[in-house]
Protein backbone atom coordinates (compact mmCIF):
# COMPACT_ATOMS: atom_id res chain seq x y z
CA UNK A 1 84.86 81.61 97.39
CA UNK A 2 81.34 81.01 98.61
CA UNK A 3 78.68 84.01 98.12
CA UNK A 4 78.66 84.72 101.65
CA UNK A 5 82.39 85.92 101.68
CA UNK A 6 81.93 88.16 98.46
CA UNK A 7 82.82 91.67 99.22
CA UNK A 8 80.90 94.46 98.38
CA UNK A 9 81.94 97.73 97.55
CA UNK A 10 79.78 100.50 97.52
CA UNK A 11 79.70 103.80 96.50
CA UNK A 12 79.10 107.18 98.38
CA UNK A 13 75.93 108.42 97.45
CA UNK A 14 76.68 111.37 94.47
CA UNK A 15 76.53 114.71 95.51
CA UNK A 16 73.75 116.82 93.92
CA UNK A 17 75.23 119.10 91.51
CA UNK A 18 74.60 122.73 91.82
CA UNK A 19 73.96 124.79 88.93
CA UNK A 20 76.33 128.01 88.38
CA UNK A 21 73.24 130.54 89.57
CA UNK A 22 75.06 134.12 89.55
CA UNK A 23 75.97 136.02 86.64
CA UNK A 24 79.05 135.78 84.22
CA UNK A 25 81.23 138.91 84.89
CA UNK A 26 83.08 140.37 81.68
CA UNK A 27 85.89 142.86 81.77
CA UNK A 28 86.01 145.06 78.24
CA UNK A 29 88.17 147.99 77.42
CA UNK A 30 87.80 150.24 74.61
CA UNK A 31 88.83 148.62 71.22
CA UNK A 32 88.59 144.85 72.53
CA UNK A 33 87.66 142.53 69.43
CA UNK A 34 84.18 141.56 69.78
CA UNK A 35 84.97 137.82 70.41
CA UNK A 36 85.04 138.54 74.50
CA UNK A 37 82.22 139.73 74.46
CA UNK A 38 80.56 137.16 72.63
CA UNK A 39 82.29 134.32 74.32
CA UNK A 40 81.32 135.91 77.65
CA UNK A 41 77.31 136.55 76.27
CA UNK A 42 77.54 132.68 74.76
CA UNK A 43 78.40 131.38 78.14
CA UNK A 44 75.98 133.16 80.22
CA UNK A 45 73.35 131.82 77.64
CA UNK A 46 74.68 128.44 78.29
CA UNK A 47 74.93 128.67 81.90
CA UNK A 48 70.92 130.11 81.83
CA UNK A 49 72.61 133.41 84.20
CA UNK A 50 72.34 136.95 83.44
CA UNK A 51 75.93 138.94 81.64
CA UNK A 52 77.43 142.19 83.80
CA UNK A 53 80.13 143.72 81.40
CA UNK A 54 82.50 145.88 82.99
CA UNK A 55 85.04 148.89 82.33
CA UNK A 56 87.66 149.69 84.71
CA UNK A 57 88.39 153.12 84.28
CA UNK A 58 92.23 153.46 85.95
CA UNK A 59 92.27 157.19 86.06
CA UNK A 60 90.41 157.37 88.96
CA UNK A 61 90.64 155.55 92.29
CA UNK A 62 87.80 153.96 94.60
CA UNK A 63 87.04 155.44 97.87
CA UNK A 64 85.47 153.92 100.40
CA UNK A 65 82.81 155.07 102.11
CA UNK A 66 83.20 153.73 106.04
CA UNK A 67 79.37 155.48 106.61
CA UNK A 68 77.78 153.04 105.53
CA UNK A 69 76.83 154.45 102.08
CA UNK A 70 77.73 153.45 98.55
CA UNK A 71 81.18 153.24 97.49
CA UNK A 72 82.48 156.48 95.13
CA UNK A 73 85.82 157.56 93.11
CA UNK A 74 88.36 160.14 92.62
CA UNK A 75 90.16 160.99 89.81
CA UNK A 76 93.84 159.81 89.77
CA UNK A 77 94.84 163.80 89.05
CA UNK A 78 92.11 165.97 90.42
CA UNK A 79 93.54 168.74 87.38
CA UNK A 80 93.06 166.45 84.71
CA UNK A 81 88.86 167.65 84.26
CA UNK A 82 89.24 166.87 80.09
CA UNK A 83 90.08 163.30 81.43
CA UNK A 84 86.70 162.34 82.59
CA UNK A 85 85.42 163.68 78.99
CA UNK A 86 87.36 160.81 77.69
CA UNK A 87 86.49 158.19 80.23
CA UNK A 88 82.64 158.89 79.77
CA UNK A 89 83.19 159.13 75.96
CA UNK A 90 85.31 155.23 76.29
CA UNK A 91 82.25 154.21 78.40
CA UNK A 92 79.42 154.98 75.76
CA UNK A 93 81.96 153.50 72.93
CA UNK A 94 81.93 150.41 74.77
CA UNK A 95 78.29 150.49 75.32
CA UNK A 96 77.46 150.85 71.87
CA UNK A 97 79.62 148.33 70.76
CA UNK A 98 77.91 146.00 72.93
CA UNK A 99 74.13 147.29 71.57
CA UNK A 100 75.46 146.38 68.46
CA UNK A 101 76.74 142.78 69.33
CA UNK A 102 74.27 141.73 72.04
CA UNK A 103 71.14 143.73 70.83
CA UNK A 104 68.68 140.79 69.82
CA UNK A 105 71.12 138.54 72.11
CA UNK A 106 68.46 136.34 74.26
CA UNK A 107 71.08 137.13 77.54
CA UNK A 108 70.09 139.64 79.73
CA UNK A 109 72.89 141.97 80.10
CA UNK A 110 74.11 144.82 82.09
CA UNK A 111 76.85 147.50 81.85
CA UNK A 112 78.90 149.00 84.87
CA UNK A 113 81.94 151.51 84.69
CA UNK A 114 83.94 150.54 87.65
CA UNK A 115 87.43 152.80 89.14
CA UNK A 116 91.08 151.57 90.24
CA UNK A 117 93.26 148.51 89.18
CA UNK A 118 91.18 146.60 86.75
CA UNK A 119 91.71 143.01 88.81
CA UNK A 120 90.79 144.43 92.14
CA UNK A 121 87.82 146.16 90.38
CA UNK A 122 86.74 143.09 88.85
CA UNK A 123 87.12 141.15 91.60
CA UNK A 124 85.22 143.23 93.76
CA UNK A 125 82.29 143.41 91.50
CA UNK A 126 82.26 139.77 91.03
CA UNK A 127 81.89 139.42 94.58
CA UNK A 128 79.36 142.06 94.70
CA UNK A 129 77.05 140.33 92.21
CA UNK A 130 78.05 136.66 93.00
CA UNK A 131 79.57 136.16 89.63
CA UNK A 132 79.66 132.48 88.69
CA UNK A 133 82.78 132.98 86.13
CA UNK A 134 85.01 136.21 85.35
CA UNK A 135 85.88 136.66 81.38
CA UNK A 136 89.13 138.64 80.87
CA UNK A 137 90.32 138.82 76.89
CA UNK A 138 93.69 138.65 76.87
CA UNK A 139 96.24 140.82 75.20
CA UNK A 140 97.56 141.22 72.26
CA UNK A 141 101.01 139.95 70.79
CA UNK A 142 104.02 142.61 70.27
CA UNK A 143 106.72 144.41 72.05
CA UNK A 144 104.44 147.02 73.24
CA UNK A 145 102.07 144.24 74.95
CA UNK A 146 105.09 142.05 76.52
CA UNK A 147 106.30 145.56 77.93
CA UNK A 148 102.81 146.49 79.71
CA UNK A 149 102.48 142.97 81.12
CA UNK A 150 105.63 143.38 82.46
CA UNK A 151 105.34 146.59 83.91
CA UNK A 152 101.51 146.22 85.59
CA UNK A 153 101.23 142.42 85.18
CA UNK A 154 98.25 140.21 83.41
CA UNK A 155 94.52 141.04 84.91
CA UNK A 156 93.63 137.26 84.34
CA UNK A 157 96.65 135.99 86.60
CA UNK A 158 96.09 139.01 89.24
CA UNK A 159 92.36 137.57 89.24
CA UNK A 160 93.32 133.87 89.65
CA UNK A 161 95.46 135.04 92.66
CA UNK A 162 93.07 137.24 94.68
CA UNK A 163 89.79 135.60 94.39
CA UNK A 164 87.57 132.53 94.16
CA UNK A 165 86.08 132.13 91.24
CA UNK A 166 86.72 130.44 88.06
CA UNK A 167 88.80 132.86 85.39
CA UNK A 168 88.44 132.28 82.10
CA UNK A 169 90.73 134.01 79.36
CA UNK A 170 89.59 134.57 75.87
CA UNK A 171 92.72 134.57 73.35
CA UNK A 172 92.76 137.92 71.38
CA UNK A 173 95.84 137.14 69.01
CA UNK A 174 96.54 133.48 69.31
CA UNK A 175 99.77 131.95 68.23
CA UNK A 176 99.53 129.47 65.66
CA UNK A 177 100.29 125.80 66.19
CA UNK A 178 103.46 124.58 64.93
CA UNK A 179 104.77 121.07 64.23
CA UNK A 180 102.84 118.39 64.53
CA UNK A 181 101.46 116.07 61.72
């Protein structure tokens, strides 16, 4: 075929590539294993954004504030005054445990206490912030576990349902891999 009849193909010009700018959102719970919170403080460094590390503290509920103002919560049972002893006691465990694991950590890193059903929470602050990833640990193995997935369902799968952004799931107590070679 003479050069004159060659066809050429091109290419679309590439898109630019936009870097992940907003922070890496972290859900924690008291008595988590460390390894979230490292995994979520390793990717942020990565990534070059800021870490927000949140608790969800489901004993009390959000209300919303139609004024204008900020956003405040109730407690689930308005008798149950010891309760917010424990949640505020939960909430400086967690924050210690975090001084200890990210204290010479090059990440900058924040810690909120958020109310209502940890995914919605989550969710909500994610948007709030513009949160670039959410990292969810997830649970443990055993009967107890299975049950309390069944009952309330996984936070990582209510996440990948009700929002956009990318959910990532740290394994807590992986199975082993069987088989192979």
């Amino acid at each position: 075929m003479p050069d004159h009849h060659r066809i050429i193909q091109t290419q679309p010009a590439p898109q630019p590539r936009q870097r992940m700018a907003g922070p890496v959102v972290a859900g924690v719970v008291p008595g988590q294993p460390a390894i979230v919170i490292r995994q979520a403080a390793a990717l942020a460094y990565n990534l070059g954004v800021g870490l927000v590390l949140a608790y969800v503290d489901v004993t009390r509920y959000l209300v919303e504030d139609h004024d204008g103002g900020d956003d405040t919560s109730a407690p689930i049972d308005p008798d149950g005054v010891d309760e917010r002893d424990d949640v505020e006691g939960a909430a400086a465990s967690i924050r210690e445990q975090m001084g200890a694991e990210l204290g010479a950590d090059d990440t900058g890193w924040s810690f909120v206490t958020l109310a209502g059903e940890p995914a919605y929470a989550l969710a909500r602050l994610a948007e709030s912030v513009h949160a670039c990833v959410i990292v969810v640990g997830t649970r443990e193995r055993g009967v107890g576990a299975r049950l309390e997935e069944f009952l309330i369902g996984s936070v990582a799968v209510h996440l990948t349902h009700r929002q956009h952004r990318p959910v990532l799931g740290i394994p807590l107590d992986p199975h082993p891999i069987k088989g192979g070679s």
